[in-house]
Protein backbone atom coordinates (compact mmCIF):
# COMPACT_ATOMS: atom_id res chain seq x y z
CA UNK A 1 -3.53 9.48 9.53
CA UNK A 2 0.03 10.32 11.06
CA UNK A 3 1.83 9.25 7.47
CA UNK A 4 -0.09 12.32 5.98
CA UNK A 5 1.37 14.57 8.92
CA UNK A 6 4.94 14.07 7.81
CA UNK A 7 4.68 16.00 4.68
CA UNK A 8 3.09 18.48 6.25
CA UNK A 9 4.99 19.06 9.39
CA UNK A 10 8.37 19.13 7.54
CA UNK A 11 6.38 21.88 5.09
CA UNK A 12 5.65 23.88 7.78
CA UNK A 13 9.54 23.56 9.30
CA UNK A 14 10.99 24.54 6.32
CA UNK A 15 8.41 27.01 5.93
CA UNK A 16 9.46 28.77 9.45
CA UNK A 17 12.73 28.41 8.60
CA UNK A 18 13.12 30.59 5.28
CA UNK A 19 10.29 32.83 7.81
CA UNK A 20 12.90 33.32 10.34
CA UNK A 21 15.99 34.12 7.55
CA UNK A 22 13.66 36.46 5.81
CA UNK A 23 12.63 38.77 8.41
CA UNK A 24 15.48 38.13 10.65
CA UNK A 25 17.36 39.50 7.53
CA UNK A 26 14.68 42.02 6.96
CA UNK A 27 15.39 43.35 10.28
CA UNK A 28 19.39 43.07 10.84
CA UNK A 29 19.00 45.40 7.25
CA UNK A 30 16.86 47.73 9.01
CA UNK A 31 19.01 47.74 11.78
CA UNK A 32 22.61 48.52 10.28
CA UNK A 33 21.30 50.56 6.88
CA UNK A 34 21.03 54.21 6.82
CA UNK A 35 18.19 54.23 4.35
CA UNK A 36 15.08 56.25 5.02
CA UNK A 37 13.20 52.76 4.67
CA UNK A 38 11.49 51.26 7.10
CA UNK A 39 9.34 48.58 7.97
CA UNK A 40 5.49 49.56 7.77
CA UNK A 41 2.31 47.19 8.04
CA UNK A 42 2.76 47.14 4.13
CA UNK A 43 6.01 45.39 4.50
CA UNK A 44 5.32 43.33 7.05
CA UNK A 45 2.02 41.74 4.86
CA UNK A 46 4.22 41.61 1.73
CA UNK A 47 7.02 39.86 4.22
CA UNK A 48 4.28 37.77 6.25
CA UNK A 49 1.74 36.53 2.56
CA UNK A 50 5.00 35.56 0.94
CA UNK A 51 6.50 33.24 3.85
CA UNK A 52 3.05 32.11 4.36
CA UNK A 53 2.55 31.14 0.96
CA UNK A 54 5.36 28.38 1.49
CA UNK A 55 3.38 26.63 3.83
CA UNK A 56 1.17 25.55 0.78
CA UNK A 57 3.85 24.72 -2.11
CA UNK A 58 3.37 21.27 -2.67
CA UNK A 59 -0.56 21.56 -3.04
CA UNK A 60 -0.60 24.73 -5.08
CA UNK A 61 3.27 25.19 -6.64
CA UNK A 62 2.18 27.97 -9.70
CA UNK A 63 -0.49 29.87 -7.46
CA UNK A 64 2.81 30.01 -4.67
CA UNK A 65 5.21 30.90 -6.76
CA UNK A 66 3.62 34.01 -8.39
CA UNK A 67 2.58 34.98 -4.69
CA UNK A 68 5.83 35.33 -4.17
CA UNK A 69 6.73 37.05 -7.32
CA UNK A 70 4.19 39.55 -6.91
CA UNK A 71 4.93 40.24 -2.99
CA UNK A 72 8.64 40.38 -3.84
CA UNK A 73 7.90 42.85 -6.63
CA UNK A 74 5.88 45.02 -4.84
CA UNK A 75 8.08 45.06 -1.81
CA UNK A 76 11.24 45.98 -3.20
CA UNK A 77 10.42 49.29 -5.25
CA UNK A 78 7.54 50.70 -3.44
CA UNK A 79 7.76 49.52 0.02
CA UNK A 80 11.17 48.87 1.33
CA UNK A 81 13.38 48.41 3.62
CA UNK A 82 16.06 46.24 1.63
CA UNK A 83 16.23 42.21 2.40
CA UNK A 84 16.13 38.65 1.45
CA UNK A 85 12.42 38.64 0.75
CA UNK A 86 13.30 37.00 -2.87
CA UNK A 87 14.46 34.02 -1.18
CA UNK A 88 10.78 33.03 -0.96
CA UNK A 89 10.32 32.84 -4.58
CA UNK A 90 13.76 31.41 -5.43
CA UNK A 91 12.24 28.34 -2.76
CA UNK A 92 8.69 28.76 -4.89
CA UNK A 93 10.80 28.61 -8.09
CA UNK A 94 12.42 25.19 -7.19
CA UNK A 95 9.04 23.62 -5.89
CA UNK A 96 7.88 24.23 -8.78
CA UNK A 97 10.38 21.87 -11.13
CA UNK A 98 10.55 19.65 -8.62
CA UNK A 99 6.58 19.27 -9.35
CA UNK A 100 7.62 19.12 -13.25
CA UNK A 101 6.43 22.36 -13.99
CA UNK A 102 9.71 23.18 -15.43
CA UNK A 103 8.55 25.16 -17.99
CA UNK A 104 6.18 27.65 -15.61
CA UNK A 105 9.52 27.72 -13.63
CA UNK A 106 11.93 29.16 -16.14
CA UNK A 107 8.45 31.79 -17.33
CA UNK A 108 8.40 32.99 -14.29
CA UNK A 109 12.11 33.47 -13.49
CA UNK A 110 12.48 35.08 -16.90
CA UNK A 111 9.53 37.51 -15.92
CA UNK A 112 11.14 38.30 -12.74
CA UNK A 113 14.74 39.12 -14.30
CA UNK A 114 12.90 40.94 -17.15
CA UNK A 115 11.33 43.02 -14.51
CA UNK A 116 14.79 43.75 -12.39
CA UNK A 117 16.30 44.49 -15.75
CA UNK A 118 14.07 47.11 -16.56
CA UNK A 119 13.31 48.70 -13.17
CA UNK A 120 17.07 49.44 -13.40
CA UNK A 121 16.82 50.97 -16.71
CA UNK A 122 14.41 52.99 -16.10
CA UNK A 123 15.80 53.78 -12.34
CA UNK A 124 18.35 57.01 -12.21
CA UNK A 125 20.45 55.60 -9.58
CA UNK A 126 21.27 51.47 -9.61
CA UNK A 127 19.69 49.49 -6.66
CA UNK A 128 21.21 46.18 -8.18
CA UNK A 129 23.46 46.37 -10.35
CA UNK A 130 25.03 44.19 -12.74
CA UNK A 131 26.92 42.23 -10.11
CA UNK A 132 23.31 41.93 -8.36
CA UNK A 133 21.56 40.97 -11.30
CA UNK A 134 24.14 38.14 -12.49
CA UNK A 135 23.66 36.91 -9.03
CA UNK A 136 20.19 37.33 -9.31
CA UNK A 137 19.79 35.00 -11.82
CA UNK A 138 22.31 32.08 -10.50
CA UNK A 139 20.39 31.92 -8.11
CA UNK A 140 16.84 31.42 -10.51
CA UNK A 141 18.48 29.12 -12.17
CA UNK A 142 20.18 27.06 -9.59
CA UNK A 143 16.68 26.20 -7.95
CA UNK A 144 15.27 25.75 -10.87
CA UNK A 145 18.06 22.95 -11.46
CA UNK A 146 17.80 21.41 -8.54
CA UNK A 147 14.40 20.98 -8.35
CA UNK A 148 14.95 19.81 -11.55
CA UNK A 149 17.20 17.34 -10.32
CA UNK A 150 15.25 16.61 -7.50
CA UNK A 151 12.25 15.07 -9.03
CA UNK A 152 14.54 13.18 -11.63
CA UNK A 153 16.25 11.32 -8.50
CA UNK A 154 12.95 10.55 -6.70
CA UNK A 155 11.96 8.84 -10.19
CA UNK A 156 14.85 7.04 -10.13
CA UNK A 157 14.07 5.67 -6.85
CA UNK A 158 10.40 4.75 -7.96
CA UNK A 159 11.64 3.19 -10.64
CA UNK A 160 14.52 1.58 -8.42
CA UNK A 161 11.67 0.00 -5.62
CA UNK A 162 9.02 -1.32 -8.86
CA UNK A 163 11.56 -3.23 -10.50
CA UNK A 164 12.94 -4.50 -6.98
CA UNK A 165 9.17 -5.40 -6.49
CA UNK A 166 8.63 -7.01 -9.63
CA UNK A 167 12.08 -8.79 -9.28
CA UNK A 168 11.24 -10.09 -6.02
CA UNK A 169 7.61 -11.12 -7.41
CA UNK A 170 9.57 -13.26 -10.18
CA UNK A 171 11.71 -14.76 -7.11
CA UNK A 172 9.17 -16.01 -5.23
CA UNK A 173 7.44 -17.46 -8.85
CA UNK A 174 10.02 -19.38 -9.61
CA UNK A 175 10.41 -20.44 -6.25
CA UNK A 176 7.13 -22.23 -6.22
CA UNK A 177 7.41 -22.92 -9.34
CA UNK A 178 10.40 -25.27 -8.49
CA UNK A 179 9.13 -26.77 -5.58
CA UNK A 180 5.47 -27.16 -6.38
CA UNK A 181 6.39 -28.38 -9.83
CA UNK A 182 8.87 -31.49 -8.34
CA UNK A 183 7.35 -32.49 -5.41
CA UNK A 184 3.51 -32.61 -6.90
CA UNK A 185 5.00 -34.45 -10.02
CA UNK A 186 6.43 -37.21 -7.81
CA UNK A 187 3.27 -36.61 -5.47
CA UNK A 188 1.68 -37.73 -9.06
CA UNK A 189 3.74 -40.45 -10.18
CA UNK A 190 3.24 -42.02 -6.83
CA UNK A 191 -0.56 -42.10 -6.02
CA UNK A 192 -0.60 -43.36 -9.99
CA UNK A 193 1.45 -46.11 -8.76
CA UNK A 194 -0.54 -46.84 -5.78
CA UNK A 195 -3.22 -46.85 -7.44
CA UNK A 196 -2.48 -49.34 -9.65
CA UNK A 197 -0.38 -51.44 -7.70
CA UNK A 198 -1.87 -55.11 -6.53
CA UNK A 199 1.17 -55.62 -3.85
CA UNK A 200 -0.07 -53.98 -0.28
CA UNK A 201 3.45 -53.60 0.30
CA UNK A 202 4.23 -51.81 -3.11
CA UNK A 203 1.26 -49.32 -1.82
CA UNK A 204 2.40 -48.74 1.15
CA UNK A 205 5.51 -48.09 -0.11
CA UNK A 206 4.27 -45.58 -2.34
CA UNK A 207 1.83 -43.28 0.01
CA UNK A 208 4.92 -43.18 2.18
CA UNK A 209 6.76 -41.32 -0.85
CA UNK A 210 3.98 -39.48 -0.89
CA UNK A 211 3.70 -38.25 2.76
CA UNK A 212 7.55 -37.72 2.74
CA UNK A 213 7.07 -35.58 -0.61
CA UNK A 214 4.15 -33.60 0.59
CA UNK A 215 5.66 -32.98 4.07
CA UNK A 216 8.79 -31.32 1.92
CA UNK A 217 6.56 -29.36 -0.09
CA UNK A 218 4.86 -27.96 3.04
CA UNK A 219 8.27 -27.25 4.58
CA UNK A 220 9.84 -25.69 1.47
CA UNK A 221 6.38 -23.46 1.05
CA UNK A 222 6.85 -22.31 4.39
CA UNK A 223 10.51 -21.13 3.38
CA UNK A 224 9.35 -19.53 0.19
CA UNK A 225 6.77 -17.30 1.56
CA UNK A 226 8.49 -16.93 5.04
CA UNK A 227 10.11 -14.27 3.27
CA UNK A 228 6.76 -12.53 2.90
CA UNK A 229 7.27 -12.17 6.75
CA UNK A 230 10.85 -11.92 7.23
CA UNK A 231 11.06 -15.45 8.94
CA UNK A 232 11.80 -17.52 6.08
CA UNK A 233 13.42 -21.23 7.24
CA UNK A 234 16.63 -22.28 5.74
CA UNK A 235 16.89 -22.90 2.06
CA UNK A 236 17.41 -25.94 0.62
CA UNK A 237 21.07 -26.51 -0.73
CA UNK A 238 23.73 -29.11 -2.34
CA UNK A 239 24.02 -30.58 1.53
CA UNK A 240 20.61 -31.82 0.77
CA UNK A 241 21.14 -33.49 -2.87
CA UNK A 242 20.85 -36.91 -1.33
CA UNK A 243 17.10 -36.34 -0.05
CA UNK A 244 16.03 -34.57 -3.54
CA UNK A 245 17.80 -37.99 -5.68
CA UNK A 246 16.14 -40.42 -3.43
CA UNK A 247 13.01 -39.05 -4.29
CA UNK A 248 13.53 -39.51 -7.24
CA UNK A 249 14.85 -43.01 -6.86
CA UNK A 250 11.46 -43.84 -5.35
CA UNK A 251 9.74 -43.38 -8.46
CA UNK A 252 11.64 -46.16 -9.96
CA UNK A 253 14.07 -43.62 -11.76
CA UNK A 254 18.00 -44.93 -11.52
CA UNK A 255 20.12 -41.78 -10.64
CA UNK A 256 23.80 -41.62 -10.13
CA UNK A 257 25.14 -39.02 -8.13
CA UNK A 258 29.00 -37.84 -8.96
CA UNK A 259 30.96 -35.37 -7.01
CA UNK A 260 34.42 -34.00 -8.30
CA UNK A 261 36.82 -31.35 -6.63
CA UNK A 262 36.46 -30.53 -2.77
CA UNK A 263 33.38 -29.66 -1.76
CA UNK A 264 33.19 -25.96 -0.30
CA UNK A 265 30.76 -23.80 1.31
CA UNK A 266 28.62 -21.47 -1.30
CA UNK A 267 27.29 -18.27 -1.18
CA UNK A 268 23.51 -19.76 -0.12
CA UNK A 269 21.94 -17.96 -3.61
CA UNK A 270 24.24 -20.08 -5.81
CA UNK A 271 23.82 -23.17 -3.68
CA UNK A 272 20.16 -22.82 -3.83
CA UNK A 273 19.98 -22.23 -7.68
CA UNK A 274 22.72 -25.23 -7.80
CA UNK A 275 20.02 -27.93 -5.82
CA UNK A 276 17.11 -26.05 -7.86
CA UNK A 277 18.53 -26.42 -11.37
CA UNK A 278 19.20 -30.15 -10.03
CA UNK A 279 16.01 -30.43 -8.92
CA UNK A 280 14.20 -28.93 -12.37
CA UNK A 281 16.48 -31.39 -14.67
CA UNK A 282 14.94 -34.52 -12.39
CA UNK A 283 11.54 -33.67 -12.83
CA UNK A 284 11.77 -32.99 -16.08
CA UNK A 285 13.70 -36.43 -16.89
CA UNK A 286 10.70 -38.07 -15.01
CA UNK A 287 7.83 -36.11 -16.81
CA UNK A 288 8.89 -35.78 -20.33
CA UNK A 289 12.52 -38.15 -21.35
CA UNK A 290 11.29 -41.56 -20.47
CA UNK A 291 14.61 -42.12 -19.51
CA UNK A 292 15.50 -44.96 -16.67
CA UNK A 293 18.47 -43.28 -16.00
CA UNK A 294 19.77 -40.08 -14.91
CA UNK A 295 23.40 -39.01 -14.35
CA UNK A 296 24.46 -36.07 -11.82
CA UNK A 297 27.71 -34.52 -11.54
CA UNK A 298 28.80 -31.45 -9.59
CA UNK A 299 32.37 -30.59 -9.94
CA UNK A 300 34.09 -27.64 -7.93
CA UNK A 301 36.74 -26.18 -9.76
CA UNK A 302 39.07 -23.11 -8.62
CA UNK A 303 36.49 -20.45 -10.00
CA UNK A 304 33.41 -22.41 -11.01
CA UNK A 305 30.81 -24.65 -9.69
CA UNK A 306 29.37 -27.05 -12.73
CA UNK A 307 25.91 -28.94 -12.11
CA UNK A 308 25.52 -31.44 -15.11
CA UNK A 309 22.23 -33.91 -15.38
CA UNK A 310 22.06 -35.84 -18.26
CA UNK A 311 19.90 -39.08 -18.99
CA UNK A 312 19.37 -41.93 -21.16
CA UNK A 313 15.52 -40.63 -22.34
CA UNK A 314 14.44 -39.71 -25.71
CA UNK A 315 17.19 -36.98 -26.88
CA UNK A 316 14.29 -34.53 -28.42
CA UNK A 317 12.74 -32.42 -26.16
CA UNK A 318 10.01 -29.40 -27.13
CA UNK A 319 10.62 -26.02 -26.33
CA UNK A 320 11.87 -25.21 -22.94
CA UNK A 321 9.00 -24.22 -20.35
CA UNK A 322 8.66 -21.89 -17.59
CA UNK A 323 10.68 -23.96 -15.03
CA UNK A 324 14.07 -24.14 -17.85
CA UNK A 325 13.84 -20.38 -18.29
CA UNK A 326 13.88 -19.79 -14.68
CA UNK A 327 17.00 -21.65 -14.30
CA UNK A 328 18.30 -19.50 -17.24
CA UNK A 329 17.34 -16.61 -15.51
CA UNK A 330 18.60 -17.65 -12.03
CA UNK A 331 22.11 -18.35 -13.72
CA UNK A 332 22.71 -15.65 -15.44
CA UNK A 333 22.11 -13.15 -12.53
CA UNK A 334 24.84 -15.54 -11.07
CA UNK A 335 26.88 -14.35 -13.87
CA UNK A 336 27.28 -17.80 -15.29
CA UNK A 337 25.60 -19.86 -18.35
CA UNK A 338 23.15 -22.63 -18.68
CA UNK A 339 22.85 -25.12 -21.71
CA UNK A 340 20.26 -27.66 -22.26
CA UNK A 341 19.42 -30.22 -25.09
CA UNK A 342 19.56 -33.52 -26.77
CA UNK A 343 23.07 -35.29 -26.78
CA UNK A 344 24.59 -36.82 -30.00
CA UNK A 345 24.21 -40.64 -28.35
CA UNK A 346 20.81 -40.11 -27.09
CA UNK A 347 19.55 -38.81 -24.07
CA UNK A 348 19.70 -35.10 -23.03
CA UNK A 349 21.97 -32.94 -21.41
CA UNK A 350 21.77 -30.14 -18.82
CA UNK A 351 24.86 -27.76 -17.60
CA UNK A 352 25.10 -25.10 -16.15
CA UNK A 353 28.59 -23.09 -15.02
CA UNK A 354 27.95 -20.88 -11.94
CA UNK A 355 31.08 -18.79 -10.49
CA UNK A 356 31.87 -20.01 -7.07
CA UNK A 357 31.51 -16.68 -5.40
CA UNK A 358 28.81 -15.03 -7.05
CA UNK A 359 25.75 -13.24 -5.33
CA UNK A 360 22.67 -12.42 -6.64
């Protein structure tokens, strides 16, 4: 209920304001002009129905802005005094394309200079003169321009927050995408092995794998949709690589871990997309290569951080599914580049170049 005051109470300020200029102007005319006009209870309806009218824009913007055409029109030849009055409709007149009704804008602004124009033809002595009338009609046409511009910025800012929103929705996808894909593939792997397994120790073994795994799924679900209520944990990163390859050690995979350059602290979007696109390669090695062994390397370089997984599996691979073209899509809003496919010897082959300080 008080969201839908807002609009209104800042309607009914602005409305008071241009109130206040009109017949404070109104008046200060009357006050310092020798003209036989004055202000009668015409005027002050004319004056009073066309401030009023503002109150009500935004609901009605055509039905406003020929009240004020018509009270402006009748007050300036037939009741008088002089005064800003046609503010009211230059305010209508902007309302009006900022509601998109461009067109009913620049009809009615053409009616009202038409009108000017030929109440000072037919006039013997000039009441606006040419001066008047050019500014007259910057005027028009400067509200009807900025309402104009008006409602094309608040589109831009629709648009702006929906494809935040949907950006943000993708985010969070491929977030759970990563870490329910890895950790409920091992999960997998691991009760299969239990299963099957006639060793009590092997078993045990196994569930453990499995308690640790679901216990980091939990954790890293937490962190994922913590953002949902601005309390999201820490994210995992390259300081925990150790943890994500002896998981997948534990499902009898060989990995080899290989760390060039000095190791420096990352920007905690590219670290994250470095330990996910680690994390991807792994469980795809372990659902689809039938490799035994997997390779690692993370080099930092001067500029770049490189993440390369290769393995021994079968070099063919079909297309690339949801979780490879997230990590496409998380590296190139890095502003780096991702390659993926079989290797000449056998195997396949994952890298990915990620600038050292980019954002996302």
């Amino acid at each position: 209920m008080s969201i839908g005051l807002f609009p209104r109470a800042r309607d009914a300020g602005v409305t008071l304001g241009i109130a206040a200029i009109v017949v404070g102007g109104t008046l200060v005319h009357t006050a310092v002009d020798d003209s036989p006009g004055r202000l009668t209870l015409w005027s002050w309806v004319l004056l009073l129905a066309a401030c009023g009218a503002l109150a009500v824009r935004r609901r009605y913007p055509v039905a406003v802005a020929v009240t004020t055409l018509l009270a402006s029109g009748l007050y300036y030849p037939f009741v008088g005094p002089d005064g800003p009055i046609v503010v009211t409709f230059v305010v209508a007149l902007y309302t009006l394309a900022a509601c998109g009704r461009v067109l009913v804008a620049v009809g009615l602004g053409l009616a009202a200079l038409a009108a000017t124009a030929y109440g000072e033809y037919l006039s013997p002595v000039q009441h606006v003169g040419n001066a008047g009338l050019a500014m007259l009609t910057g005027w028009l046409v400067a509200s009807i321009a900025l309402g104009r511009a008006r409602r094309t910025h608040l589109a831009y800012l629709r648009e702006a927050e929906q494809r935040a929103a949907t950006e943000e929705r993708l985010r969070i996808a491929r977030e759970l995408h990563d870490v329910l894909g890895h950790n409920l593939s091992l999960i997998n792997v691991q009760a299969g092995a239990a299963l099957h397994r006639q060793d009590a120790e092997q078993s045990r073994a196994a569930l453990d794998v499995i308690k640790r795994s679901s216990r980091d799924t939990l954790r890293e679900l937490r962190s994922t949709l913590g953002v949902l209520r601005d309390a999201a944990a820490p994210a995992p990163g390259l300081a925990t690589l150790d943890q994500l390859v002896e998981q997948a050690r534990a499902t009898g995979l060989t990995v080899v871990t290989e760390v060039d350059g000095e190791r420096k602290p990352l920007p905690p979007e590219l670290d994250l997309t470095a330990y996910r696109l680690v994390q991807e390669a792994l469980t795809n090695v372990r659902r689809h290569s039938g490799a035994s062994t997997a390779t690692v390397r993370i080099s930092y370089t001067s500029r770049d951080l490189r993440v390369e997984v290769t393995d021994d599996g079968r070099g063919g691979r079909a297309e690339p599914g949801h979780g490879m073209r997230g990590m496409s899509e998380r590296v190139r809003a890095l502003g780096g580049d991702l390659t993926a496919g079989g290797q000449a010897g056998g195997g396949f082959r994952v890298s990915a170049r990620l600038p050292q300080g980019a954002s996302a």
